[in-house]
C-alpha atoms as a PDB file:
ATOM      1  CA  UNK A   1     106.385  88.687  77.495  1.00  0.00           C
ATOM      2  CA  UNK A   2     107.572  85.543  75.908  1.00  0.00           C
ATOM      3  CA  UNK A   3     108.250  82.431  77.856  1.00  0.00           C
ATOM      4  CA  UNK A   4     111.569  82.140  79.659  1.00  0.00           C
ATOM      5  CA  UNK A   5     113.354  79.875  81.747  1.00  0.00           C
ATOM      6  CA  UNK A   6     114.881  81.207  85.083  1.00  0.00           C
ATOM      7  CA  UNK A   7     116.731  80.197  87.915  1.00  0.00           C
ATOM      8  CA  UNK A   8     115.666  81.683  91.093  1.00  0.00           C
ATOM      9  CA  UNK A   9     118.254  81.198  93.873  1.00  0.00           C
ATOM     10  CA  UNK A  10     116.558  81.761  97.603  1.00  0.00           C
ATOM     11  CA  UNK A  11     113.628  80.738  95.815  1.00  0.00           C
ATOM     12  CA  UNK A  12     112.050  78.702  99.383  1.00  0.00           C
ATOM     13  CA  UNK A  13     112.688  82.523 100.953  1.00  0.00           C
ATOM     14  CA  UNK A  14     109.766  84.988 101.708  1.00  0.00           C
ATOM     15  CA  UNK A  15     110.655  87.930  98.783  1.00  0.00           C
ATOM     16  CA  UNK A  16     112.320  84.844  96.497  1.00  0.00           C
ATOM     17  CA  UNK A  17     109.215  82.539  96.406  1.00  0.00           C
ATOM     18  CA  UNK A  18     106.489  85.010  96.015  1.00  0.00           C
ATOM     19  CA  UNK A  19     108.545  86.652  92.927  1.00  0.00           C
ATOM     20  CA  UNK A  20     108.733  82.075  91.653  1.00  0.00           C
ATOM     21  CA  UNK A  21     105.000  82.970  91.906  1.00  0.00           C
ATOM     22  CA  UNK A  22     104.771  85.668  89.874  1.00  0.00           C
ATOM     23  CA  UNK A  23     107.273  84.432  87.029  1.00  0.00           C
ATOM     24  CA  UNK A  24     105.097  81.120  87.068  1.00  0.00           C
ATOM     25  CA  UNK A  25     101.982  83.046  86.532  1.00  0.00           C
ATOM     26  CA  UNK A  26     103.668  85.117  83.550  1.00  0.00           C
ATOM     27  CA  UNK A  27     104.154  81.334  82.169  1.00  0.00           C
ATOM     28  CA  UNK A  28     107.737  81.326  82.453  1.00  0.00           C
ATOM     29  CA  UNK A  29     109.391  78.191  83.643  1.00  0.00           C
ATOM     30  CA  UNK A  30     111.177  78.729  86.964  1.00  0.00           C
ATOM     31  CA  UNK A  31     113.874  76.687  88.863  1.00  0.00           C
ATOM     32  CA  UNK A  32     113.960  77.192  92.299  1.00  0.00           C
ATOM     33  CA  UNK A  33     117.566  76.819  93.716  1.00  0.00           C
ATOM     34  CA  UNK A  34     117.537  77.089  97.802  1.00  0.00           C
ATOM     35  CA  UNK A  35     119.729  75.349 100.951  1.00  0.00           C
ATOM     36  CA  UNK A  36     116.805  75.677 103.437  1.00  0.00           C
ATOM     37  CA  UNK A  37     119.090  77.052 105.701  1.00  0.00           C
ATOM     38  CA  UNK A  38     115.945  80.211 106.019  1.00  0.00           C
ATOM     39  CA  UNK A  39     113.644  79.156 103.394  1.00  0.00           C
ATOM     40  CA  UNK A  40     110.694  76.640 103.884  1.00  0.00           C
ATOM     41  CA  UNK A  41     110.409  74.280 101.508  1.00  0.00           C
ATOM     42  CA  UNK A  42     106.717  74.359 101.564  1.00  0.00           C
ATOM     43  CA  UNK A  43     107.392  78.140 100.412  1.00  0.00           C
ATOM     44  CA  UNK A  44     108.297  76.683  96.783  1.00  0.00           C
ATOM     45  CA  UNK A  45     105.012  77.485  94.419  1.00  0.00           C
ATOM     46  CA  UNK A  46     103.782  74.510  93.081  1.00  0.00           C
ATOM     47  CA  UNK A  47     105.130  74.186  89.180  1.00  0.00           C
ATOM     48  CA  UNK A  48     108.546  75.030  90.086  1.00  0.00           C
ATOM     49  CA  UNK A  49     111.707  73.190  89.740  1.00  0.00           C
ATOM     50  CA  UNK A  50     113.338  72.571  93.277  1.00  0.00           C
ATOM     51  CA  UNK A  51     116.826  72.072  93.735  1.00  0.00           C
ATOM     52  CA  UNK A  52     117.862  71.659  97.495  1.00  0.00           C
ATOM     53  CA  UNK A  53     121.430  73.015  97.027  1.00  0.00           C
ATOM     54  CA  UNK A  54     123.634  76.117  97.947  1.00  0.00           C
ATOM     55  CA  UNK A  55     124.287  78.923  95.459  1.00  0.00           C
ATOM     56  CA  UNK A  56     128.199  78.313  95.742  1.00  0.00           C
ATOM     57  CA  UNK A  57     127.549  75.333  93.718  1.00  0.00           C
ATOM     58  CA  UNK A  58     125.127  77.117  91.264  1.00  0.00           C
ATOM     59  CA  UNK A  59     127.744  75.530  88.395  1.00  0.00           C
ATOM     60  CA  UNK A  60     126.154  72.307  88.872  1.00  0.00           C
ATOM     61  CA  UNK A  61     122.867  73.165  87.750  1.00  0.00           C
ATOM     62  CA  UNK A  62     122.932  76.320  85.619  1.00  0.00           C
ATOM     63  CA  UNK A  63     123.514  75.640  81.774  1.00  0.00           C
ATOM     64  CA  UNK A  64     122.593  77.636  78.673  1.00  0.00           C
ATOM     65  CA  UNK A  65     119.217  76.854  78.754  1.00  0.00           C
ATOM     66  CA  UNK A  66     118.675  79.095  81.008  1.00  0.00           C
ATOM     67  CA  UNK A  67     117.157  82.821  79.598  1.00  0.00           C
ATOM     68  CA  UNK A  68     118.535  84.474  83.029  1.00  0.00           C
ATOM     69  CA  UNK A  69     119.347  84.504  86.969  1.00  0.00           C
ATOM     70  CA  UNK A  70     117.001  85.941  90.106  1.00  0.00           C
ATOM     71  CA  UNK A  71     119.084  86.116  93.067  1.00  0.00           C
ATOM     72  CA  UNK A  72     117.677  86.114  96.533  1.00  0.00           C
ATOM     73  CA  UNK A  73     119.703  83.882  98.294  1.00  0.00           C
ATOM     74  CA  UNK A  74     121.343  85.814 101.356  1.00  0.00           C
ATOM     75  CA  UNK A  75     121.782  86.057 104.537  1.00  0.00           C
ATOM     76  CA  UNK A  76     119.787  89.126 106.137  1.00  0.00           C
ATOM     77  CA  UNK A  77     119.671  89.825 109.828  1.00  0.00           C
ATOM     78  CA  UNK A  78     121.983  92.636 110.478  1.00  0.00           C
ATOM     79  CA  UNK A  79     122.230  91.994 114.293  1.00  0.00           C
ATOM     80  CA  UNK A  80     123.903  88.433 113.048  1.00  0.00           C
ATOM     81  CA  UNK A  81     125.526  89.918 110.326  1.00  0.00           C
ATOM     82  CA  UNK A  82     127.926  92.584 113.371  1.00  0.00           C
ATOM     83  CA  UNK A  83     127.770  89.504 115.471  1.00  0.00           C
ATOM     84  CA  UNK A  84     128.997  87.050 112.445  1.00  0.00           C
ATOM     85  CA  UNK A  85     130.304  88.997 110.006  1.00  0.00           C
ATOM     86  CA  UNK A  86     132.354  85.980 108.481  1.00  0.00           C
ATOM     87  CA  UNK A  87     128.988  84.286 107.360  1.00  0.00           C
ATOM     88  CA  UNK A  88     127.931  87.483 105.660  1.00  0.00           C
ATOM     89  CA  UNK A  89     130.709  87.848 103.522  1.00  0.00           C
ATOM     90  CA  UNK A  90     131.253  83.753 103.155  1.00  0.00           C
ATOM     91  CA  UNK A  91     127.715  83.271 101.844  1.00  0.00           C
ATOM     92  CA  UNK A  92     126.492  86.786 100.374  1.00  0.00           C
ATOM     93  CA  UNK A  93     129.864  87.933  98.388  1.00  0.00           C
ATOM     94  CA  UNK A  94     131.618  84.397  97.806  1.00  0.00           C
ATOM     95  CA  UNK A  95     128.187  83.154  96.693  1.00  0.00           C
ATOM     96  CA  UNK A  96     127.425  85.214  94.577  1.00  0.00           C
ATOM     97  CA  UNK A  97     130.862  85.463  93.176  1.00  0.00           C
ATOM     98  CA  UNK A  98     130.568  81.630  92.405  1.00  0.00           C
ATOM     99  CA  UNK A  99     126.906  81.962  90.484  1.00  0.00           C
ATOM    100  CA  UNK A 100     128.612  85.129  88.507  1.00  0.00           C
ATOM    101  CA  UNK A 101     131.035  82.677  87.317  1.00  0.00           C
ATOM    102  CA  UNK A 102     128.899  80.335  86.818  1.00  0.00           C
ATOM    103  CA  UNK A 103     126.383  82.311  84.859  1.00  0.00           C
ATOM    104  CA  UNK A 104     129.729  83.317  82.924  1.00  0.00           C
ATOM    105  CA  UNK A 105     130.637  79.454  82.023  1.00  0.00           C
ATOM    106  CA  UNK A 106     127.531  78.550  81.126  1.00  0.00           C
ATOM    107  CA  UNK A 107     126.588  82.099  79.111  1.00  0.00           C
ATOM    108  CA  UNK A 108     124.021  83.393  81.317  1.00  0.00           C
ATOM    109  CA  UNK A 109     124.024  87.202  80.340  1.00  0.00           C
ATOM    110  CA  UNK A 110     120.968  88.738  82.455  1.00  0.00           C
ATOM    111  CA  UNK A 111     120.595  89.090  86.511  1.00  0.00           C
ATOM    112  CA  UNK A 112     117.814  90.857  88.629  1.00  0.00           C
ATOM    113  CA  UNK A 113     119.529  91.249  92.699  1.00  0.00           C
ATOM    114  CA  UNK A 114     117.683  91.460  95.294  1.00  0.00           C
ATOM    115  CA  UNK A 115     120.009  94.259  97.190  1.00  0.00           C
ATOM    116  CA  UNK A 116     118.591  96.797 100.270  1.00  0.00           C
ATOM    117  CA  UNK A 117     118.431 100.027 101.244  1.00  0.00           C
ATOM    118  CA  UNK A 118     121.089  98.904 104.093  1.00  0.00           C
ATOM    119  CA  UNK A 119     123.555 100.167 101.188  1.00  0.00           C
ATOM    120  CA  UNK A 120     122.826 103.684 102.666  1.00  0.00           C
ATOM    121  CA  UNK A 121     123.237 103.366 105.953  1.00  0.00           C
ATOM    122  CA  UNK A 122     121.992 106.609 107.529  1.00  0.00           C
ATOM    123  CA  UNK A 123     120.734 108.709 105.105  1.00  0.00           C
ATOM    124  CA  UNK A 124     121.774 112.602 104.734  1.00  0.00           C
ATOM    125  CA  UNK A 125     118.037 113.585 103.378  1.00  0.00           C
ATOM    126  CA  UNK A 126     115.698 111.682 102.583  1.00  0.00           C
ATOM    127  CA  UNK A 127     113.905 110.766 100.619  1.00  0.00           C
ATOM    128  CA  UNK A 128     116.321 108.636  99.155  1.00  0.00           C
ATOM    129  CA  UNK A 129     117.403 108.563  95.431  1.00  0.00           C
ATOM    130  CA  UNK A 130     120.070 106.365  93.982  1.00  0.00           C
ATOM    131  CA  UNK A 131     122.845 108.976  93.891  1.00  0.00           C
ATOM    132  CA  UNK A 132     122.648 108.902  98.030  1.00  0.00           C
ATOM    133  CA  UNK A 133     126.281 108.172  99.048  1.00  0.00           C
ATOM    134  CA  UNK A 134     126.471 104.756 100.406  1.00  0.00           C
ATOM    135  CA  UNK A 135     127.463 104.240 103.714  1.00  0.00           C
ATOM    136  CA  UNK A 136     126.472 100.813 105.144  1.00  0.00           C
ATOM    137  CA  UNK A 137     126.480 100.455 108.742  1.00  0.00           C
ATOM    138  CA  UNK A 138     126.459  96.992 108.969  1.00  0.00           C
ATOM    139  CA  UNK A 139     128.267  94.129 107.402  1.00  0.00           C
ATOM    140  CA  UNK A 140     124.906  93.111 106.185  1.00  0.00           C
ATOM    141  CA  UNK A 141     124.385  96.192 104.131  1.00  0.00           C
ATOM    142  CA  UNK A 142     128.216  96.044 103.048  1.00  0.00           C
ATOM    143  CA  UNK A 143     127.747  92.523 101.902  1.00  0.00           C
ATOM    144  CA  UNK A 144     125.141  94.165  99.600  1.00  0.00           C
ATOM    145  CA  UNK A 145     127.031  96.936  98.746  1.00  0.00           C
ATOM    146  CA  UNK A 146     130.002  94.730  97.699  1.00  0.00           C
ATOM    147  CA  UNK A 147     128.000  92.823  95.246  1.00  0.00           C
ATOM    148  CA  UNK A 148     126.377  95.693  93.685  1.00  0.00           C
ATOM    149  CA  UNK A 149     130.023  96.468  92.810  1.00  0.00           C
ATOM    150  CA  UNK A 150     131.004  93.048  91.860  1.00  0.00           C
ATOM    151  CA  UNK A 151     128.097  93.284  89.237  1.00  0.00           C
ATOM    152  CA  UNK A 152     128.622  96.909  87.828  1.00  0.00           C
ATOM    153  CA  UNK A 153     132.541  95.119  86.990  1.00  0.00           C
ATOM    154  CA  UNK A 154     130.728  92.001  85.575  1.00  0.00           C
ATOM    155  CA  UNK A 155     128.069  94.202  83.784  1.00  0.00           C
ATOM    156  CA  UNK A 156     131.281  96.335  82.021  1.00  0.00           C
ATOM    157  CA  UNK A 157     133.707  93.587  81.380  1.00  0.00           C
ATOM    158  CA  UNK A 158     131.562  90.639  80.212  1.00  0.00           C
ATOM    159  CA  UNK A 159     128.360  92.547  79.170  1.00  0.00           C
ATOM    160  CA  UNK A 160     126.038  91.090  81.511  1.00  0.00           C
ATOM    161  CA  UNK A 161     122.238  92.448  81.387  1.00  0.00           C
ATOM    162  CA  UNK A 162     121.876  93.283  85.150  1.00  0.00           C
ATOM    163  CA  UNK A 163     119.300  95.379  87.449  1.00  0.00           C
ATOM    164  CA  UNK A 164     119.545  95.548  91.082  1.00  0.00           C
ATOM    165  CA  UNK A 165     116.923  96.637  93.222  1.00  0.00           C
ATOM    166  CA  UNK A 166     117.023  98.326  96.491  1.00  0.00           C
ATOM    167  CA  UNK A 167     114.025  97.352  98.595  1.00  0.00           C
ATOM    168  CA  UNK A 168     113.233  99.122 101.889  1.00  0.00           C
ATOM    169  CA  UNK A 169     110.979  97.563 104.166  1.00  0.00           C
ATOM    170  CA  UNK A 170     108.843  94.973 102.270  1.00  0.00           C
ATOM    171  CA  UNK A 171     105.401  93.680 104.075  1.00  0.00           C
ATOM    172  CA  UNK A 172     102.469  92.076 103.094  1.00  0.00           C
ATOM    173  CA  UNK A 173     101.567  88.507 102.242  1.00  0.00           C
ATOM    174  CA  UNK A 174     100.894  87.286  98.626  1.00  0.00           C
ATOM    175  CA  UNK A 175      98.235  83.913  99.210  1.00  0.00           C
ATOM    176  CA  UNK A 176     100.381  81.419 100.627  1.00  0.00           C
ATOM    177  CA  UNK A 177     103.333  83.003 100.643  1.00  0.00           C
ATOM    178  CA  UNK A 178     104.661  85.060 103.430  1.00  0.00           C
ATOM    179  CA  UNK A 179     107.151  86.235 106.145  1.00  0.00           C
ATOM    180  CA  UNK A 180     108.031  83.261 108.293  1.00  0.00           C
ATOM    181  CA  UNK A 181     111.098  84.202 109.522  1.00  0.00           C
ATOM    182  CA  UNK A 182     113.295  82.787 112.645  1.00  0.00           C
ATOM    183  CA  UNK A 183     113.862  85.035 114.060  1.00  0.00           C
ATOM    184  CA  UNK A 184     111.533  87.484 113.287  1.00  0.00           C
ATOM    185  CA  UNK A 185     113.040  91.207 112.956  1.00  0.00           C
ATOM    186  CA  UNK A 186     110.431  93.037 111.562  1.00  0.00           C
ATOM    187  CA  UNK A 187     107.719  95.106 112.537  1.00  0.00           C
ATOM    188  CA  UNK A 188     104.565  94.100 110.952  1.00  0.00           C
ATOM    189  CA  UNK A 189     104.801  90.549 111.435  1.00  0.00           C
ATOM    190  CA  UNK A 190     105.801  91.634 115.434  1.00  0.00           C
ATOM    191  CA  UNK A 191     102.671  93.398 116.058  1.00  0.00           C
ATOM    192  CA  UNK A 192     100.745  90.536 114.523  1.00  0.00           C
ATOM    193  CA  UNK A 193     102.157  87.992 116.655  1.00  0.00           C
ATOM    194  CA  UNK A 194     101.299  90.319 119.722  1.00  0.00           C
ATOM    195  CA  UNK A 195      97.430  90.460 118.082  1.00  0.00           C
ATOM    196  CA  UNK A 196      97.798  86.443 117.879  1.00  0.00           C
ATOM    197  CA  UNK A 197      98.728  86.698 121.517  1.00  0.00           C
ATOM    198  CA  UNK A 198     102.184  85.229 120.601  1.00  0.00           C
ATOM    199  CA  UNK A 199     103.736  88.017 122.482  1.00  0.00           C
ATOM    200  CA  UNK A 200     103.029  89.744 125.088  1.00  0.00           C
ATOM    201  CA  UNK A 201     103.488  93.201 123.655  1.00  0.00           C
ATOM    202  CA  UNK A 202     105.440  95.171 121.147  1.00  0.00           C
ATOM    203  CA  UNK A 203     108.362  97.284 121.650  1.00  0.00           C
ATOM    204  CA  UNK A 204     108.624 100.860 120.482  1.00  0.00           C
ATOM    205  CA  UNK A 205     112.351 101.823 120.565  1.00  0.00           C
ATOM    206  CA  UNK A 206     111.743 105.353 121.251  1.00  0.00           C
ATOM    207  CA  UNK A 207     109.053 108.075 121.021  1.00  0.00           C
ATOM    208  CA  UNK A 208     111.067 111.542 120.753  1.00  0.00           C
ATOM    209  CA  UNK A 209     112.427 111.409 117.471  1.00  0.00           C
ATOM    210  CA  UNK A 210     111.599 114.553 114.772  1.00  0.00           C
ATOM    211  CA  UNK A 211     108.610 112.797 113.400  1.00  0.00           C
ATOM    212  CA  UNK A 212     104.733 113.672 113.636  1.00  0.00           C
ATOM    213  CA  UNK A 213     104.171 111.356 116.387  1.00  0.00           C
ATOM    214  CA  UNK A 214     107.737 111.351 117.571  1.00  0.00           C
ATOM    215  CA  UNK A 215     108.627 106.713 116.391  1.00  0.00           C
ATOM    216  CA  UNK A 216     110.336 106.300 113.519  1.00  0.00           C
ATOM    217  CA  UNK A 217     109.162 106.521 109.979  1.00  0.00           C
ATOM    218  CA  UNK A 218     109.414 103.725 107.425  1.00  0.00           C
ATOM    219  CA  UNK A 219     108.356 103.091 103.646  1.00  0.00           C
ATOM    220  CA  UNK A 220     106.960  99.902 103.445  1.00  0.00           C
ATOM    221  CA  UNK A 221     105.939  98.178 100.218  1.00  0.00           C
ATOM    222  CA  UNK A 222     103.781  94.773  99.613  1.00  0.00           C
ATOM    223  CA  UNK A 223     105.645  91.925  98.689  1.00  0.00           C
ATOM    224  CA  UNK A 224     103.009  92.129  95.479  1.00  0.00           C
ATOM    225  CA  UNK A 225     104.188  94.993  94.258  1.00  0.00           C
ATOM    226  CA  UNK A 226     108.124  94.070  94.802  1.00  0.00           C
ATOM    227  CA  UNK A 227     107.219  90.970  92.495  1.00  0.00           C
ATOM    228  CA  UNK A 228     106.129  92.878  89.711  1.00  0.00           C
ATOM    229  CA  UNK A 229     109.009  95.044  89.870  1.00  0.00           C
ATOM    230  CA  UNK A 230     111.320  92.142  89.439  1.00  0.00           C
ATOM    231  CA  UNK A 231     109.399  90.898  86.197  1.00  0.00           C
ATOM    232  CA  UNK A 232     109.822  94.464  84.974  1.00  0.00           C
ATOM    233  CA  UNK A 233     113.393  94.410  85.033  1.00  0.00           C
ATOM    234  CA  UNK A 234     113.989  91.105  83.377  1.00  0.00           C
ATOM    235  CA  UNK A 235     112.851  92.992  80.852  1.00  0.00           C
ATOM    236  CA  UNK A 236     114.407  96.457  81.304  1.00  0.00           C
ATOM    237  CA  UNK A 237     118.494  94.704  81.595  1.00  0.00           C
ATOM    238  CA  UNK A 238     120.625  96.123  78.616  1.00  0.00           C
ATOM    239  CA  UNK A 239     123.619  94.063  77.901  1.00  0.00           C
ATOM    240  CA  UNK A 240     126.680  95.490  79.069  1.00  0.00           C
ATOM    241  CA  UNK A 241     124.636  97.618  81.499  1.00  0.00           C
ATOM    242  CA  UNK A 242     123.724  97.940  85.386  1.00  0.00           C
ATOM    243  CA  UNK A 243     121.241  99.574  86.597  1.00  0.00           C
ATOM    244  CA  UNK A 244     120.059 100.349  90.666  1.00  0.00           C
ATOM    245  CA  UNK A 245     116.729 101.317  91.775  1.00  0.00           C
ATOM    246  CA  UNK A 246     114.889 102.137  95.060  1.00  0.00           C
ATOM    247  CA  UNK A 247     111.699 100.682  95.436  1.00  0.00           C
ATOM    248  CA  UNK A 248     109.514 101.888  97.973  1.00  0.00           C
ATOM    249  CA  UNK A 249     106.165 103.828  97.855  1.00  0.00           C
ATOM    250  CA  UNK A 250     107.719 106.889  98.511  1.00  0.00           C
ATOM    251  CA  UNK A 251     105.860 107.855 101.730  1.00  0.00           C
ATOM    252  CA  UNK A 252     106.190 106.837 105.111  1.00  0.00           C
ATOM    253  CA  UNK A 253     104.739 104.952 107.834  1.00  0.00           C
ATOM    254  CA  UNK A 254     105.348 105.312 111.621  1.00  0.00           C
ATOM    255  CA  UNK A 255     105.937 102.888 114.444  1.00  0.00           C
ATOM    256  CA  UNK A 256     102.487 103.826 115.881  1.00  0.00           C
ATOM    257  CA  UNK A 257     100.825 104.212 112.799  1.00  0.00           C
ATOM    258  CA  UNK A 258     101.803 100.604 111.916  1.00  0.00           C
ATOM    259  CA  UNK A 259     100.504  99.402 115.526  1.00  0.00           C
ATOM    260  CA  UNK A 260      97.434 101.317 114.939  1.00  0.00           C
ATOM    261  CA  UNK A 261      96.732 100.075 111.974  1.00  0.00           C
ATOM    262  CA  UNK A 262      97.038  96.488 113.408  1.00  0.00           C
ATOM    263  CA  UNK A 263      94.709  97.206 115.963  1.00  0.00           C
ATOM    264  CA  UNK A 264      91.641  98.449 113.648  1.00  0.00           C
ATOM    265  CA  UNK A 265      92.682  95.556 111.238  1.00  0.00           C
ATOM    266  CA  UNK A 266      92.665  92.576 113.172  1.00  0.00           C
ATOM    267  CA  UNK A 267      90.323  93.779 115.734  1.00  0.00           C
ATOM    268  CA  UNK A 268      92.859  93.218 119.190  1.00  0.00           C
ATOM    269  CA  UNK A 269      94.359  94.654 121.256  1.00  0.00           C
ATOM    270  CA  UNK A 270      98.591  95.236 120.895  1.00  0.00           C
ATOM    271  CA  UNK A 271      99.677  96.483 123.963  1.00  0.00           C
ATOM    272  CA  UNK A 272     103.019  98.771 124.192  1.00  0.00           C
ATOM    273  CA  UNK A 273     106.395  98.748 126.052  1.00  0.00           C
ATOM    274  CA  UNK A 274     108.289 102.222 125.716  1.00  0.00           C
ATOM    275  CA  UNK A 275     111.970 101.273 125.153  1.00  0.00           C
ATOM    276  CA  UNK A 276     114.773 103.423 124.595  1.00  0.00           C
ATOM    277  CA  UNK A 277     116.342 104.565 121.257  1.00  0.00           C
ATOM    278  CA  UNK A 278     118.532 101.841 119.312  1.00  0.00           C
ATOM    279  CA  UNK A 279     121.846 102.945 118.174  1.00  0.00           C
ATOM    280  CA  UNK A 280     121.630 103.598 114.141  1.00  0.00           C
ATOM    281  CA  UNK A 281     118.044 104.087 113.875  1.00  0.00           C
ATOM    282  CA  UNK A 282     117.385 107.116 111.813  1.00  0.00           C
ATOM    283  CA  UNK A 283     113.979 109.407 112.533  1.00  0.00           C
ATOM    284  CA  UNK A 284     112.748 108.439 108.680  1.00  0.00           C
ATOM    285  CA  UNK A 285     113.972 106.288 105.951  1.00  0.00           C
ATOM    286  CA  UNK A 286     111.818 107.246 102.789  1.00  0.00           C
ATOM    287  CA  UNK A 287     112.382 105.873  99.395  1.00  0.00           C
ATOM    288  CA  UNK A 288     112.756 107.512  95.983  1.00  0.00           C
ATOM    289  CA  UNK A 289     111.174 105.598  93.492  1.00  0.00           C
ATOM    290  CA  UNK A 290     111.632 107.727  90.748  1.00  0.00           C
ATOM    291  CA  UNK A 291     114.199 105.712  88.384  1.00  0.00           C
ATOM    292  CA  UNK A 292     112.240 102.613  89.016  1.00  0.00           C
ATOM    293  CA  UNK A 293     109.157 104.536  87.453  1.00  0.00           C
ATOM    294  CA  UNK A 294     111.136 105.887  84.949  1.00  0.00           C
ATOM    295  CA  UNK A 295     113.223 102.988  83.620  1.00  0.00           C
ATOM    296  CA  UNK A 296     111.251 100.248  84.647  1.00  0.00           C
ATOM    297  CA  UNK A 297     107.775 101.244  84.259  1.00  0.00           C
ATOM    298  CA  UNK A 298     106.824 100.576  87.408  1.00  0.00           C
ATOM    299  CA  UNK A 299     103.679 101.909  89.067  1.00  0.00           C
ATOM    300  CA  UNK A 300     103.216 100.284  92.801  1.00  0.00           C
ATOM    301  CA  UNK A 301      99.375  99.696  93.498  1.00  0.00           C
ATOM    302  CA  UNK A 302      99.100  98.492  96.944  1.00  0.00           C
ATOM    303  CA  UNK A 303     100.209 101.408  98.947  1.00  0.00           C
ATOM    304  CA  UNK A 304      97.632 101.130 101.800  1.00  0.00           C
ATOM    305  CA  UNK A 305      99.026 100.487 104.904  1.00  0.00           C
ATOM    306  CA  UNK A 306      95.815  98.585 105.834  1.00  0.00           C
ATOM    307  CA  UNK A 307      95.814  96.511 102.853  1.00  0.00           C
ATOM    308  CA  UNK A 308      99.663  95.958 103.487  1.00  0.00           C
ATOM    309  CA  UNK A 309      98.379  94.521 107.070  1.00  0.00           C
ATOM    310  CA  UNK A 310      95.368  92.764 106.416  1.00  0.00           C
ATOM    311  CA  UNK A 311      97.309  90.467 103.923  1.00  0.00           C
ATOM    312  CA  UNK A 312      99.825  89.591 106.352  1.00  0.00           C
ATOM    313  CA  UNK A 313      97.149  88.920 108.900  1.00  0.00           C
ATOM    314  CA  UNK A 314      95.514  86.909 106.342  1.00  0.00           C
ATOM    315  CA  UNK A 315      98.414  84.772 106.023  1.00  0.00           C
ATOM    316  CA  UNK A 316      99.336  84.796 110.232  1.00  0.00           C
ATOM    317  CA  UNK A 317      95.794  83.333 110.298  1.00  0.00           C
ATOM    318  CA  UNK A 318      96.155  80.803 107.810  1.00  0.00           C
ATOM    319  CA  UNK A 319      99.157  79.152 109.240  1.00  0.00           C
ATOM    320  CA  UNK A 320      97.846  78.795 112.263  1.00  0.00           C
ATOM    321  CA  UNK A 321      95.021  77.072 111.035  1.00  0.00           C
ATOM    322  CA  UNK A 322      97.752  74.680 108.867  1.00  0.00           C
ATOM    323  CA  UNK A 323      99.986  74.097 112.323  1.00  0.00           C
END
């Protein structure tokens, strides 16, 4: 791969900045465009461009030297988002309907999105493929959804070079970059801060679902692995074309496994509070990962649950030791 120049908007995020990382070690040159507003500016790799500044005012920044756009910078708690839908549609659709036309003005023809498997909603089978209807239950996920839409219009009127990518439940740490988010919402991180003794225990919203050990079942992926998907479709965008992929690893993970697994890993003990069902939580949310293999060439290589955990730990540990 030759040397590019990129913009990466929510590039201070956890998914935005270890993908800055990755394009930085390909030897691309990388502009990191963030607000701060849930990155960490201390999340920025070192040898990237930072511009503190909101993605609604991409124009200001983003000219034609620019080879193409990597857009991470949303809003994505989807408690807040039924709480606050306003600021889900504000920031997630209006921005990135201002960085599409800005991308436009400045001739900007390629975008990788960072969408979600919220798209789906509550999935008829699983696992999951692309041509699942989608059926967001969430303004978060429909702020997603919207986009994807937006860009399939943008992709056949103006010929823009797009891929978006559908992660499900990313984990894992890549050196010093992370999950640090406030408020945390998922899992792994969770039962690590109950191992650092940051909480008192974890909470397992229900135990009699259709599943082995009767808690939910997830597909989570490392962070690593996400990265290297994004890099992939840089080059896999066709002009004029959109294309959607899953990642995930394609097998599944449950609540107890995951709490398990954090218990052999770190070595203490993560104590257990039974609490009931939450509304919209499916039994198991697998991913297809098919298309991404097939048009992208991508080949995920840190499927271990343990590995997923111990590099999360890793960086848990190493934050504390920076506080």
């Amino acid at each position: 791969m030759s040397q590019h120049k990129y913009l990466v908007t929510g590039g201070a995020g956890y998914v935005g900045s270890v993908v800055a990382a990755h394009l930085l070690e390909a030897g691309h040159e990388v502009t990191v465009l963030d607000d701060l507003s849930t990155g960490f500016r201390e999340g920025v790799p070192a040898g990237a461009t930072f511009i503190e500044g909101r993605v609604q005012d991409a124009a200001r920044w983003l000219d034609a030297s620019y080879d193409g756009v990597l857009h991470f910078a949303a809003f994505s708690q989807v408690g807040e988002s039924v709480a606050d839908p306003e600021k889900y549609w504000t920031n997630n659709v209006g921005g990135t309907m201002a960085l599409l036309a800005a991308m436009r003005d400045a001739g900007v023809a390629k975008l990788v999105f960072s969408s979600t498997a919220a798209t789906y909603g509550e999935p008829l089978s699983t696992p999951i493929t692309e041509a699942a209807p989608t059926a967001p239950t969430s303004p978060y996920g429909a702020s997603k959804l919207a986009v994807d839409h937006m860009i399939s219009g943008e992709s056949t009127a103006h010929g823009l070079a797009a891929v978006s990518l559908r992660y499900f439940n990313v984990a894992g740490a890549y050196g010093a970059h992370g999950e640090r988010h406030d408020p945390e919402s998922h899992l792994i991180p969770l039962v690590l801060q109950v191992a650092r003794g940051r909480r008192a225990s974890i909470a397992v919203y229900g135990d009699d679902y259709p599943t082995p050990d009767g808690t939910c079942v997830r597909d989570y992926i490392h962070v690593a692995d996400l990265a290297e998907a994004h890099l992939l479709a840089l080059d896999a965008a066709e002009p004029g074309q959109h294309l959607i992929c899953n990642l995930g690893n394609g097998n599944g993970f449950s609540v107890r496994e995951v709490v398990e697994t954090v218990r052999k890993v770190t070595g203490h003990p993560v104590p257990e509070t039974p609490a009931p069902r939450r509304a919209g939580d499916p039994a198991v949310l697998v991913a297809s990962a098919q298309t991404a293999r097939e048009k992208l060439g991508w080949n995920p290589s840190r499927a271990d649950l343990a590995g997923i955990v111990a590099d999360a730990w890793a960086f848990a540990r190493r934050e504390e030791q920076e506080a």
